[in-house]
Protein backbone atom coordinates (compact mmCIF):
# COMPACT_ATOMS: atom_id res chain seq x y z
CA UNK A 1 -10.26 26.28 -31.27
CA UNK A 2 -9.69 22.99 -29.24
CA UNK A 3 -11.08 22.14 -25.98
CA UNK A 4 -7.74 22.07 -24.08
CA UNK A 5 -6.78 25.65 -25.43
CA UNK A 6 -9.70 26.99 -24.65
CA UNK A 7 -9.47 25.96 -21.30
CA UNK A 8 -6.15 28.49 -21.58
CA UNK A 9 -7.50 31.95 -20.37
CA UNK A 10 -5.61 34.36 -22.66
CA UNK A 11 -3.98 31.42 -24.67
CA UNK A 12 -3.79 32.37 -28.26
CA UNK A 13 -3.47 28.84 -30.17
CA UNK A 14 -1.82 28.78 -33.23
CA UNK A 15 -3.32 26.72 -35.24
CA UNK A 16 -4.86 27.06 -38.96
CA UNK A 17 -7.06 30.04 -38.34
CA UNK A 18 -4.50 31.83 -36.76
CA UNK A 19 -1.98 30.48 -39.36
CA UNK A 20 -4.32 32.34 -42.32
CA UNK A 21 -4.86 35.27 -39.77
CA UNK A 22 -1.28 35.93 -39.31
CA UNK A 23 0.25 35.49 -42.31
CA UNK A 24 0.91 39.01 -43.52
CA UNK A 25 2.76 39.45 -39.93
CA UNK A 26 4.11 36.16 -40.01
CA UNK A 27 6.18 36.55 -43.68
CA UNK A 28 7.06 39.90 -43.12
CA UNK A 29 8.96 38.81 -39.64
CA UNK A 30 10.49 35.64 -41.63
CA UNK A 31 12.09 37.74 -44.57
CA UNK A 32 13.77 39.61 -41.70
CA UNK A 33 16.25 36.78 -42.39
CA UNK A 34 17.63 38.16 -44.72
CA UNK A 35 19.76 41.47 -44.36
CA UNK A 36 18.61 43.16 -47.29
CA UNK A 37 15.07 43.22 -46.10
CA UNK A 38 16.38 44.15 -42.16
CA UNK A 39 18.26 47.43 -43.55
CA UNK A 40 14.92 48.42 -45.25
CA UNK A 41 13.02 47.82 -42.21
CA UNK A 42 15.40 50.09 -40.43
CA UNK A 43 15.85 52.29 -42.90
CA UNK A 44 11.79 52.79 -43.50
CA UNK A 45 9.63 50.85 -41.12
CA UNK A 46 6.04 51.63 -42.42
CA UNK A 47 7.05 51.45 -45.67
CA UNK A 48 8.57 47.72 -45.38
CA UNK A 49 5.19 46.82 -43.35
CA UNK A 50 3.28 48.24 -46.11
CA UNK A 51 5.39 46.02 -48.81
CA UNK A 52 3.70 42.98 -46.88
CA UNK A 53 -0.13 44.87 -46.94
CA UNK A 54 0.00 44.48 -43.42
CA UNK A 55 -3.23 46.25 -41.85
CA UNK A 56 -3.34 49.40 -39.43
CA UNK A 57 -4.32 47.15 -36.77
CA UNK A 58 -0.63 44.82 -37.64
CA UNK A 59 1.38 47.85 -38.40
CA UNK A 60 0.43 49.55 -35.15
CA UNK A 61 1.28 46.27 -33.32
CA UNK A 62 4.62 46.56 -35.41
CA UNK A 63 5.49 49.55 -35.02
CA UNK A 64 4.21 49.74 -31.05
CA UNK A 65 6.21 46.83 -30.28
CA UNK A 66 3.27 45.13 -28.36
CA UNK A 67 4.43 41.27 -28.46
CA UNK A 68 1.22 40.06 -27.36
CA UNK A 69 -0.62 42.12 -29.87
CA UNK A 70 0.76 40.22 -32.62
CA UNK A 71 0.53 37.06 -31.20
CA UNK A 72 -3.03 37.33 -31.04
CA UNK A 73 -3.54 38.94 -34.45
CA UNK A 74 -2.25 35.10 -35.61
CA UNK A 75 1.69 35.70 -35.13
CA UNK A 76 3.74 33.36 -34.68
CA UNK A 77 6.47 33.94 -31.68
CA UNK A 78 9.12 32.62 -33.27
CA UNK A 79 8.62 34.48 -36.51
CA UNK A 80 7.96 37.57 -34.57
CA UNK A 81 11.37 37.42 -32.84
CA UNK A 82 13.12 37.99 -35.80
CA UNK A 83 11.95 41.84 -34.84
CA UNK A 84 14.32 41.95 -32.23
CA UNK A 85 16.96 41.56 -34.52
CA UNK A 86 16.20 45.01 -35.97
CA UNK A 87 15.60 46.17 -32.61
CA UNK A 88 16.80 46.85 -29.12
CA UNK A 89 14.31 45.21 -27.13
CA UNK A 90 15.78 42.73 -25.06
CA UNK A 91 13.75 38.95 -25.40
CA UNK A 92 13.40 38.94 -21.62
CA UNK A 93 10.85 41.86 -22.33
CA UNK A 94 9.19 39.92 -25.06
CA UNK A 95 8.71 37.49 -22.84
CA UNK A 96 7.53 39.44 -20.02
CA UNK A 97 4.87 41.19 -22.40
CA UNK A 98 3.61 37.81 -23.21
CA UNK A 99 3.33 36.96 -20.21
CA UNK A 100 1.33 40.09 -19.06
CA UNK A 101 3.91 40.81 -16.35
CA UNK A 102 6.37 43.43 -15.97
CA UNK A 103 10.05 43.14 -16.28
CA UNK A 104 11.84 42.91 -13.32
CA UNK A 105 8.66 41.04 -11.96
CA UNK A 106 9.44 38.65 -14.52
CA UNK A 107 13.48 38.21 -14.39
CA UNK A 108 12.17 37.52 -10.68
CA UNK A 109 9.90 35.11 -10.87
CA UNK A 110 10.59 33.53 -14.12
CA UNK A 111 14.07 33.65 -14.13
CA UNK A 112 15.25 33.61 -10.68
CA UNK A 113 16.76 36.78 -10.48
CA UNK A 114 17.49 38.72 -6.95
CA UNK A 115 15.74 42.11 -6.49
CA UNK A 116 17.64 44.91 -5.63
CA UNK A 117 17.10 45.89 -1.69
């Protein structure tokens, strides 16, 4: 890890190690590209994770939706996004996972966004 990111508190760097860490994760999100591969995700989502050996520790990331999780297992954010497109979760969720805040906190204070009352 370098100096400046691990100055970072809680500052996953992406860099080779994570690269090799997170590849499983990493090519399963990128072959969500392709539509074929996002109706058997949605059709079977263990089973697709399993067709990239991802580990119980990655598939319960997966399948738990917990953004930061895979980040730090060596996923890469904008490979992971390609999740959403299979699923529901808004990316101003994502973001406020990675983050480590909670959503309205983070429309708020990231995005500028009024609070009700």
């Amino acid at each position: 890890m370098s100096e400046a990111a691990a100055t970072i508190p809680d500052t996953p760097l992406f860099d080779r190690a994570g690269s090799i860490r997170g590849y499983r994760i990493n090519k399963m999100a990128m072959a969500l590209g392709q539509p074929a591969n996002r109706a058997a995700f949605k059709a079977d989502e263990e089973a697709y994770l399993d067709s990239f050996g991802l580990s119980a520790h990655e598939k319960s990331a997966v399948m738990g939706r917990d953004w930061h999780e895979m980040v730090r297992l060596g996923g890469n954010l904008f490979f992971i996004l390609k999740i959403s497109a299979v699923d529901p979760t808004p990316i101003t969720r994502i973001g406020a996972a990675q983050a480590s805040m909670e959503h309205e906190d983070f429309l708020h204070l990231r995005l500028g966004k009024k609070r009700n009352g």
